[in-house]
C-alpha atoms as a PDB file:
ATOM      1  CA  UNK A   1     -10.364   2.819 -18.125  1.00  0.00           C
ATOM      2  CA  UNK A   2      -9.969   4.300 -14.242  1.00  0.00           C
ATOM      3  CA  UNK A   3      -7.578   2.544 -12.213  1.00  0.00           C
ATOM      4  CA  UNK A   4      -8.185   1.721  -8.441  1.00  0.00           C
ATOM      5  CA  UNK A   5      -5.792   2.717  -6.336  1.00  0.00           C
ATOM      6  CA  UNK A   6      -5.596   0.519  -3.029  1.00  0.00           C
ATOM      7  CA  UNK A   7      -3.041   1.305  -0.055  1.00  0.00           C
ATOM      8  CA  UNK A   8      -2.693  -1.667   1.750  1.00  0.00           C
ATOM      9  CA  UNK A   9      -2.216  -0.587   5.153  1.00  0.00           C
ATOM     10  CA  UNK A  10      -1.446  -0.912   9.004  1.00  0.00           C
ATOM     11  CA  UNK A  11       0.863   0.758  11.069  1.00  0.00           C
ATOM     12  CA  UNK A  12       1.660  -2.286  12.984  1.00  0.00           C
ATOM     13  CA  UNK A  13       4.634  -4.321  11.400  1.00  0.00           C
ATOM     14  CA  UNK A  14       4.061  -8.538  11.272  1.00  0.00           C
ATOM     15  CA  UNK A  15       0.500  -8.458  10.659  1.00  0.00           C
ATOM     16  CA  UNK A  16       0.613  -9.857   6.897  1.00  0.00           C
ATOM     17  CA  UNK A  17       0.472  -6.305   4.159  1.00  0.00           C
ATOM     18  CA  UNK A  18       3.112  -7.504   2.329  1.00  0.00           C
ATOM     19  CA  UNK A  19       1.608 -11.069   2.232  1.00  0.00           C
ATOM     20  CA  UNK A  20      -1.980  -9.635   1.312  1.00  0.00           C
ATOM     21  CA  UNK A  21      -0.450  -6.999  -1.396  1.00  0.00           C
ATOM     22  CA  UNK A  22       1.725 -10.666  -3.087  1.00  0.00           C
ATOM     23  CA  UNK A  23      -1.468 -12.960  -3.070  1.00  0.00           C
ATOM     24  CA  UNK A  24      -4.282 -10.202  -3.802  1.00  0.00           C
ATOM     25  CA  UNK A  25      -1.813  -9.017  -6.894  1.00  0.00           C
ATOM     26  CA  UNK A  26      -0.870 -12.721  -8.012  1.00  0.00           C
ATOM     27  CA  UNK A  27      -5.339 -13.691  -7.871  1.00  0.00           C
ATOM     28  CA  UNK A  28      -5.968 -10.376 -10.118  1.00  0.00           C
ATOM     29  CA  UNK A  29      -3.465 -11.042 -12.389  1.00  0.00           C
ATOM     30  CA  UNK A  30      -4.620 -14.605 -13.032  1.00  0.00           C
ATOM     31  CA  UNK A  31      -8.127 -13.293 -13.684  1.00  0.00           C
ATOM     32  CA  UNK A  32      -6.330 -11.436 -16.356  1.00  0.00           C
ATOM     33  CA  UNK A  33      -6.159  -7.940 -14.883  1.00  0.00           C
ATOM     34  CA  UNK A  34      -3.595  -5.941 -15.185  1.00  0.00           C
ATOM     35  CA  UNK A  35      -1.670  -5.262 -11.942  1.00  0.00           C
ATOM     36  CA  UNK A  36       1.027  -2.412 -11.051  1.00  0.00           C
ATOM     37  CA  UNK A  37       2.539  -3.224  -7.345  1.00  0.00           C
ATOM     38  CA  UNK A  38       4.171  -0.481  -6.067  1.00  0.00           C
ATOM     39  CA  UNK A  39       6.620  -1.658  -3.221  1.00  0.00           C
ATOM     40  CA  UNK A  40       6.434   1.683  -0.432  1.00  0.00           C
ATOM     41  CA  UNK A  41       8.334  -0.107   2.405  1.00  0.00           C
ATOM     42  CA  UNK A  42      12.513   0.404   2.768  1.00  0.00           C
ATOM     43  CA  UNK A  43      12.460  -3.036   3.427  1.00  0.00           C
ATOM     44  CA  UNK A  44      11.503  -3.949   0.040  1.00  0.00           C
ATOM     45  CA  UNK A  45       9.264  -7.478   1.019  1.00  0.00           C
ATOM     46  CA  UNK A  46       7.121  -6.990  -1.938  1.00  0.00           C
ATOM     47  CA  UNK A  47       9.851  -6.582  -4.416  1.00  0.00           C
ATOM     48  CA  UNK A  48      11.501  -9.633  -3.172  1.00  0.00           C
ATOM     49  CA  UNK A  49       8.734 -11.445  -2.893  1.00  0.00           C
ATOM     50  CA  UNK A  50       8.156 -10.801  -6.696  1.00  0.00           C
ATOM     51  CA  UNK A  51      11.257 -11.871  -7.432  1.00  0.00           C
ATOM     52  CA  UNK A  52      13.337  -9.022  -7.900  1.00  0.00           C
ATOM     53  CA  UNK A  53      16.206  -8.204  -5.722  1.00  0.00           C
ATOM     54  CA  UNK A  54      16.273  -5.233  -2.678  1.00  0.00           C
ATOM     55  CA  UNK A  55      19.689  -4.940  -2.225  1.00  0.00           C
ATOM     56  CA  UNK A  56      21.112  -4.084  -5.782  1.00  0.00           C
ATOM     57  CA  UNK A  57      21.881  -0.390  -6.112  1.00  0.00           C
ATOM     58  CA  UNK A  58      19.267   0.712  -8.873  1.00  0.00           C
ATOM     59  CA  UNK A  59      18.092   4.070 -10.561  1.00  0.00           C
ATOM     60  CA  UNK A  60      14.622   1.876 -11.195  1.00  0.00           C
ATOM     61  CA  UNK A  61      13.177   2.799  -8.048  1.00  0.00           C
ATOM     62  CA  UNK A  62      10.043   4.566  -6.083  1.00  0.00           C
ATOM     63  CA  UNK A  63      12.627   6.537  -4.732  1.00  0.00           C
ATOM     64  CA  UNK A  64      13.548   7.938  -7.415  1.00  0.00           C
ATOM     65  CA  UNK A  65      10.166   9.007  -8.629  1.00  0.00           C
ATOM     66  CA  UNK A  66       9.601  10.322  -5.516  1.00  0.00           C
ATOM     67  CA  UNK A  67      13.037  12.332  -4.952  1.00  0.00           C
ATOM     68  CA  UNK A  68      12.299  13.495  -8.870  1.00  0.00           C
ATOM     69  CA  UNK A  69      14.924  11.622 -10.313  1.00  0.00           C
ATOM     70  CA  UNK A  70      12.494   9.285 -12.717  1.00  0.00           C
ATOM     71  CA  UNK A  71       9.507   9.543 -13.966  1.00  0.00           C
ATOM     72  CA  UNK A  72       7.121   6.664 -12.498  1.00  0.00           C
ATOM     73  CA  UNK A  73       7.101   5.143 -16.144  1.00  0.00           C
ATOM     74  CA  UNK A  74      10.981   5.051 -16.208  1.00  0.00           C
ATOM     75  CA  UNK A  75      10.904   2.462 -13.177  1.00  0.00           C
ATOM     76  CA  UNK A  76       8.192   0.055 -13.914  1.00  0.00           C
ATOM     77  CA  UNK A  77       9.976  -3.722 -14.016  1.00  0.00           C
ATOM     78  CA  UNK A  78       8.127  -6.503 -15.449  1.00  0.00           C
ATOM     79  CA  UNK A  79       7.814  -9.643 -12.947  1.00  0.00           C
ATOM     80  CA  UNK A  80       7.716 -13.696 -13.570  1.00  0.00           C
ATOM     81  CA  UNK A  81       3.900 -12.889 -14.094  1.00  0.00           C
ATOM     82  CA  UNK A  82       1.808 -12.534 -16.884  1.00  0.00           C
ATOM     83  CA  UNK A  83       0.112  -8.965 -16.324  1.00  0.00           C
ATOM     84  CA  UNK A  84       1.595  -8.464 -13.178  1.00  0.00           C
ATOM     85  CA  UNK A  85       4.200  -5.032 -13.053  1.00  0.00           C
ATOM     86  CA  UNK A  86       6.012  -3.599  -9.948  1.00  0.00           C
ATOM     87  CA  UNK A  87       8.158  -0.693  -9.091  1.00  0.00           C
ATOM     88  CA  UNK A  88      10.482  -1.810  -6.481  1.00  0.00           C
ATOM     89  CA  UNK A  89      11.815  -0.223  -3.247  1.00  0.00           C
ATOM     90  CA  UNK A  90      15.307  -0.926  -1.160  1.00  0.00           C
ATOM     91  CA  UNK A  91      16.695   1.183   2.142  1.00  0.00           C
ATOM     92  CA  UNK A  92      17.258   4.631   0.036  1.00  0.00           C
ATOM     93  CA  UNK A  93      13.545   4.860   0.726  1.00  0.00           C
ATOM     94  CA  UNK A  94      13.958   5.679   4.259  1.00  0.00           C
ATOM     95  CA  UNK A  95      15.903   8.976   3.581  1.00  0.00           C
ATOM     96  CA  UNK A  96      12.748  10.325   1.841  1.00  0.00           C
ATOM     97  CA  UNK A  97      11.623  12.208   4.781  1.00  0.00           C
ATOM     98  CA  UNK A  98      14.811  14.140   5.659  1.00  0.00           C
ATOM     99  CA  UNK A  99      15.854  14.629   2.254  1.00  0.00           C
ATOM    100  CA  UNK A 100      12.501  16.597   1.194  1.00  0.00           C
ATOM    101  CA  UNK A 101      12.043  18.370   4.294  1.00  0.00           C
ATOM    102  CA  UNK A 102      12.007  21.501   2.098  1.00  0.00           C
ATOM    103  CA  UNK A 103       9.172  20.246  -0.351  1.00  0.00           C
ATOM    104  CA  UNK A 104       5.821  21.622   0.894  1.00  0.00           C
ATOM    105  CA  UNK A 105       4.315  19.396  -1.570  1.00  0.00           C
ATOM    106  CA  UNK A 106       5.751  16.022  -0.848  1.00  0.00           C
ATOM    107  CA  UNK A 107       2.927  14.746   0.599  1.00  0.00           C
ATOM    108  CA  UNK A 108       1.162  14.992  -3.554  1.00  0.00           C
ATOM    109  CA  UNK A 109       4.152  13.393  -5.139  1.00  0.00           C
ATOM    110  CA  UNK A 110       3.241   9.832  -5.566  1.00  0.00           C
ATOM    111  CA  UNK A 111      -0.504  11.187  -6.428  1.00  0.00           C
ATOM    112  CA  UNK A 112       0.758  13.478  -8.605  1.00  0.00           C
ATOM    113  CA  UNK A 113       3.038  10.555 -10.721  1.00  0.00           C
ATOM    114  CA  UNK A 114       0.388   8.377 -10.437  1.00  0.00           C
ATOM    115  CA  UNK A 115      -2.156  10.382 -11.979  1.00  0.00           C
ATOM    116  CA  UNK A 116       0.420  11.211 -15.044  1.00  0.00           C
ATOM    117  CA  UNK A 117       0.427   7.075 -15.113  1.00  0.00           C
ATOM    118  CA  UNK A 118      -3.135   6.631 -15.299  1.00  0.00           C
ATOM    119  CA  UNK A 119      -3.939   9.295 -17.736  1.00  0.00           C
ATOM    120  CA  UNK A 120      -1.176   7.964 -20.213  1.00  0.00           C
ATOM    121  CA  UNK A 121      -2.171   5.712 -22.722  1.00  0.00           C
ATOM    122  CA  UNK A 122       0.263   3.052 -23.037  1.00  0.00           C
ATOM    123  CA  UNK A 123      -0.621   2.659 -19.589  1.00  0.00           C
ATOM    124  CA  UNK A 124      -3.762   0.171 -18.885  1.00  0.00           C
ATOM    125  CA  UNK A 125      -3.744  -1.047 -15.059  1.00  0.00           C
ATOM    126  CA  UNK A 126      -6.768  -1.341 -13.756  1.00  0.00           C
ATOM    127  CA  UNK A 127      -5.323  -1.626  -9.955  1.00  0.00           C
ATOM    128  CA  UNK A 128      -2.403  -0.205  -8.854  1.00  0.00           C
ATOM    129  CA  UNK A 129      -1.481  -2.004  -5.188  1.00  0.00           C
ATOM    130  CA  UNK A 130       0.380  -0.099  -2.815  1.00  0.00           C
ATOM    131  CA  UNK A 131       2.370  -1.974  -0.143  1.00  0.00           C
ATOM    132  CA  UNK A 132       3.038   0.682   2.855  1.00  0.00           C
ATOM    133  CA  UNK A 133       5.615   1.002   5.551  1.00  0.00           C
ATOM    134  CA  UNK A 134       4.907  -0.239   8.657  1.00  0.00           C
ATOM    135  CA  UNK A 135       4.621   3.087  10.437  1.00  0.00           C
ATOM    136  CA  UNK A 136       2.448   6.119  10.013  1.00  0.00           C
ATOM    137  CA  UNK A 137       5.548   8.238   8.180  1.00  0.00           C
ATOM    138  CA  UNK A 138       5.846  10.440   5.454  1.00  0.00           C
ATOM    139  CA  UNK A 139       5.600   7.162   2.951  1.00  0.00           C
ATOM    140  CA  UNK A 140       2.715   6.119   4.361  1.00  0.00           C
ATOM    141  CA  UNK A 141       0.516   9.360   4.454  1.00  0.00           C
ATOM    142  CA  UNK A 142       1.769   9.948   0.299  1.00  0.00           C
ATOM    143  CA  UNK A 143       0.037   6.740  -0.093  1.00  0.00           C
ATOM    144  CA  UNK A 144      -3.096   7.558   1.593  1.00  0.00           C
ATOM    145  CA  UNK A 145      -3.213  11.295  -0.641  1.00  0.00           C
ATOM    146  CA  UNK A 146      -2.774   8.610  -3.642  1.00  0.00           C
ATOM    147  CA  UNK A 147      -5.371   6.388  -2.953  1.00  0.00           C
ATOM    148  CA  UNK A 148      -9.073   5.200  -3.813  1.00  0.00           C
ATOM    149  CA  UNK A 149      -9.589   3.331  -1.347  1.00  0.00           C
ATOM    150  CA  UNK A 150      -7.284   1.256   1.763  1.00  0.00           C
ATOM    151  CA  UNK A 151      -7.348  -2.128   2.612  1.00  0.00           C
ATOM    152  CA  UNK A 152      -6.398  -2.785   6.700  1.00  0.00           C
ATOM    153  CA  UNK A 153      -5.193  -6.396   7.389  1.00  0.00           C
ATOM    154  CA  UNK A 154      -5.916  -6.674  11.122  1.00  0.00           C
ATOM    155  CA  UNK A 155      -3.801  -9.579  13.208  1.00  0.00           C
ATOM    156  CA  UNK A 156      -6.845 -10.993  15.252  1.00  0.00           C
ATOM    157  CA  UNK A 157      -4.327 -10.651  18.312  1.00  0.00           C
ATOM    158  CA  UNK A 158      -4.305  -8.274  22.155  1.00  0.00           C
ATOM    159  CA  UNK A 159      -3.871  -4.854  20.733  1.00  0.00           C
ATOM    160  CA  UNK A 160      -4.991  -4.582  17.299  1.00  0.00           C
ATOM    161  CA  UNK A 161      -8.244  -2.757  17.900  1.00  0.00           C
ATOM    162  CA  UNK A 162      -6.133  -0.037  19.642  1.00  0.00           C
ATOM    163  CA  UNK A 163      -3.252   0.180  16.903  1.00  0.00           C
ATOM    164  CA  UNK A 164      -6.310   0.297  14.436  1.00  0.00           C
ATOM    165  CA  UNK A 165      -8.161   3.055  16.565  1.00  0.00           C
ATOM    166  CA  UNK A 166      -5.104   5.376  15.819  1.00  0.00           C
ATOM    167  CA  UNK A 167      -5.219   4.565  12.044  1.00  0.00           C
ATOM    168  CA  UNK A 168      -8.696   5.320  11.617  1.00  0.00           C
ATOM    169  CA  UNK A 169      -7.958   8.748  13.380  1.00  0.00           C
ATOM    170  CA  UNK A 170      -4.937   9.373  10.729  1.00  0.00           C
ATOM    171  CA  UNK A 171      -7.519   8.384   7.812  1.00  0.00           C
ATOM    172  CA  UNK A 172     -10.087  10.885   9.034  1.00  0.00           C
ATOM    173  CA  UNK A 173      -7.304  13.686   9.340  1.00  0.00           C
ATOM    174  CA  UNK A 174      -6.481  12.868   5.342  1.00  0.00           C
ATOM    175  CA  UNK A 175      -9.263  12.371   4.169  1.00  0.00           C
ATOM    176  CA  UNK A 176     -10.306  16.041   6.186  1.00  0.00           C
ATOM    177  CA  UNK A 177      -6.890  18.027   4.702  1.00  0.00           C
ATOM    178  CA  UNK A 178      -5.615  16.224   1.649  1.00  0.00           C
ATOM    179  CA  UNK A 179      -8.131  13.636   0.079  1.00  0.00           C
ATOM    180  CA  UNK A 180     -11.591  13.661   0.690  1.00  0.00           C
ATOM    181  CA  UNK A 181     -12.366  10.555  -1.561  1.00  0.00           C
ATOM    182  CA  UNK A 182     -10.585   8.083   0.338  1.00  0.00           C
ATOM    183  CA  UNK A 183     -12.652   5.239   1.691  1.00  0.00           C
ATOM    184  CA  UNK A 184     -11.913   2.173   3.645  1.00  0.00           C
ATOM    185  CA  UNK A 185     -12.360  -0.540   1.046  1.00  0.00           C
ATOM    186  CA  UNK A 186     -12.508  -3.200   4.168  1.00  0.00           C
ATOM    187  CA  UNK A 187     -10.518  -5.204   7.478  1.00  0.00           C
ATOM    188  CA  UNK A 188      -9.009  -8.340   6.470  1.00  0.00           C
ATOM    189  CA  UNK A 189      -8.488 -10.500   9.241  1.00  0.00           C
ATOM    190  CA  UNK A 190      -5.455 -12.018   9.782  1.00  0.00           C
ATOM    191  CA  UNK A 191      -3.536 -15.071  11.369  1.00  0.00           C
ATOM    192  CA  UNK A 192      -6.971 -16.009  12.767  1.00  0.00           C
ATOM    193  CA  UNK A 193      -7.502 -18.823  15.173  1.00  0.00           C
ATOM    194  CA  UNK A 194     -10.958 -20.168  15.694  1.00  0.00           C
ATOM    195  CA  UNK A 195      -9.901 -22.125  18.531  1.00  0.00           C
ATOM    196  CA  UNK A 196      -8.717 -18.761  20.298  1.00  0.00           C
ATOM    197  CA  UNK A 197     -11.158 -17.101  22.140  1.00  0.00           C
ATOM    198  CA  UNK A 198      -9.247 -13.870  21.556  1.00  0.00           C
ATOM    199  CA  UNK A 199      -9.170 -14.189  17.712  1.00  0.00           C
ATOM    200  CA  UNK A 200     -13.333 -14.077  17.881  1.00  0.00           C
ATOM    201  CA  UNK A 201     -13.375 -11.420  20.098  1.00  0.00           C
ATOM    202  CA  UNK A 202     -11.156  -9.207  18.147  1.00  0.00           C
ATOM    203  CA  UNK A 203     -13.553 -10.308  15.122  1.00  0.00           C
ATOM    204  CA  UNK A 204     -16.630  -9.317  16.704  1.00  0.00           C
ATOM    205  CA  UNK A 205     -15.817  -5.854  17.886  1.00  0.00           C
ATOM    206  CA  UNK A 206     -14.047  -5.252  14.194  1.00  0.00           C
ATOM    207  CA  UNK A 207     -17.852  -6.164  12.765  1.00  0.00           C
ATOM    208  CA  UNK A 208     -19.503  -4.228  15.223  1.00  0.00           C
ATOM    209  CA  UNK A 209     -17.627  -1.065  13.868  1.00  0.00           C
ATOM    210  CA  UNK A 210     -16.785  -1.990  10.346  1.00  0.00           C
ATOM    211  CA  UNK A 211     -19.906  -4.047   9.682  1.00  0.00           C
ATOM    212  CA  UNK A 212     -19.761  -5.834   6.208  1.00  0.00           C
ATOM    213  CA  UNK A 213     -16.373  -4.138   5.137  1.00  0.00           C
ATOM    214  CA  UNK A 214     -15.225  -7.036   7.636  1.00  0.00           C
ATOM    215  CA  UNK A 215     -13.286  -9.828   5.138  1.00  0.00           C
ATOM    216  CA  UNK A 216     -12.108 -13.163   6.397  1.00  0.00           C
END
């Protein structure tokens, strides 16, 4: 069985990943598919929002895959629900960049761990959720070499058309260098207002370039 591989992504911070990454995870998992979160941001939302603390000092981290300390299957932590795994993140994360400034392939880490994952047989997920930083970092572009596929939640406020216009431009430089299969899976809108004129606008220029990949 091939797992998907979804980034869930913007570079903007308050515009609802970690929210998206909880609820899509918790629907799949009560449709009885088996889910691996994998918590990418310092700030560790997703892993509290699973229930499992940030702020204890842990070996069972994505840091320490990704500073090759653990294997990926040393870290994964069962949650409160049935079929739903994470590996958890806390503040350590946002040393990564400095601390494998020497590493020419850093950038193929969390692909290459992921890919040992997949192709091991006690392991069955058939999506593995990534919940990124919000900034266009070191964390963020391992999770676009890693990826199938990225999911954009899009705030339906003043200046997300430009924050996305810069993220699309990032995508197209990956997918160009490092990962030619990656495809925007679609923009989910978020905090939309009907009765703001704004929140329609920003819809209807997101459909006129994304088309159908356009969820609300």
């Amino acid at each position: 069985m091939s797992s998907k591989i979804i980034s869930i992504i913007n570079q903007k911070g308050g515009v609802g990943k970690t929210t998206t990454v909880i609820n899509l995870a918790a629907g799949l998992a009560l449709k009885g598919k088996k889910i691996l979160v994998i918590d990418l941001d310092p700030q560790g939302n997703a892993t509290t929002g699973l229930g499992l603390s940030n702020t204890e000092s842990s070996e069972k981290t994505i840091y320490s895959v990704l500073n090759g300390n653990k294997k990926i299957t040393e870290v994964i932590q069962p949650t409160k629900f049935e079929n739903l795994s994470l590996i958890s993140s806390n503040v350590d994360l946002s040393g990564l960049e400095v601390e494998t400034a020497g590493d020419s392939r850093r950038a193929f880490k969390l692909k290459d761990e992921l890919m040992a994952l997949i192709h091991d047989s006690r392991a069955s997920y058939e999506y593995v959720l990534i919940d990124c930083p919000p900034s266009l970092s070191l964390l963020t572009i391992m999770a676009l070499v890693a990826s199938n596929e990225i999911l954009v939640p899009l705030q339906t406020e003043f200046f997300a058309l430009e924050g996305l216009t810069q993220l699309i431009k990032t995508i197209e430089r990956i997918k160009s260098n490092l990962n030619p299969s990656l495809n925007i899976r679609g923009i989910l809108l978020t905090m939309f207002d009907k009765r703001n004129n704004l929140s329609s606008q920003v819809e209807s220029e997101a459909r006129n370039y994304f088309k159908d990949k356009v969820y609300l």
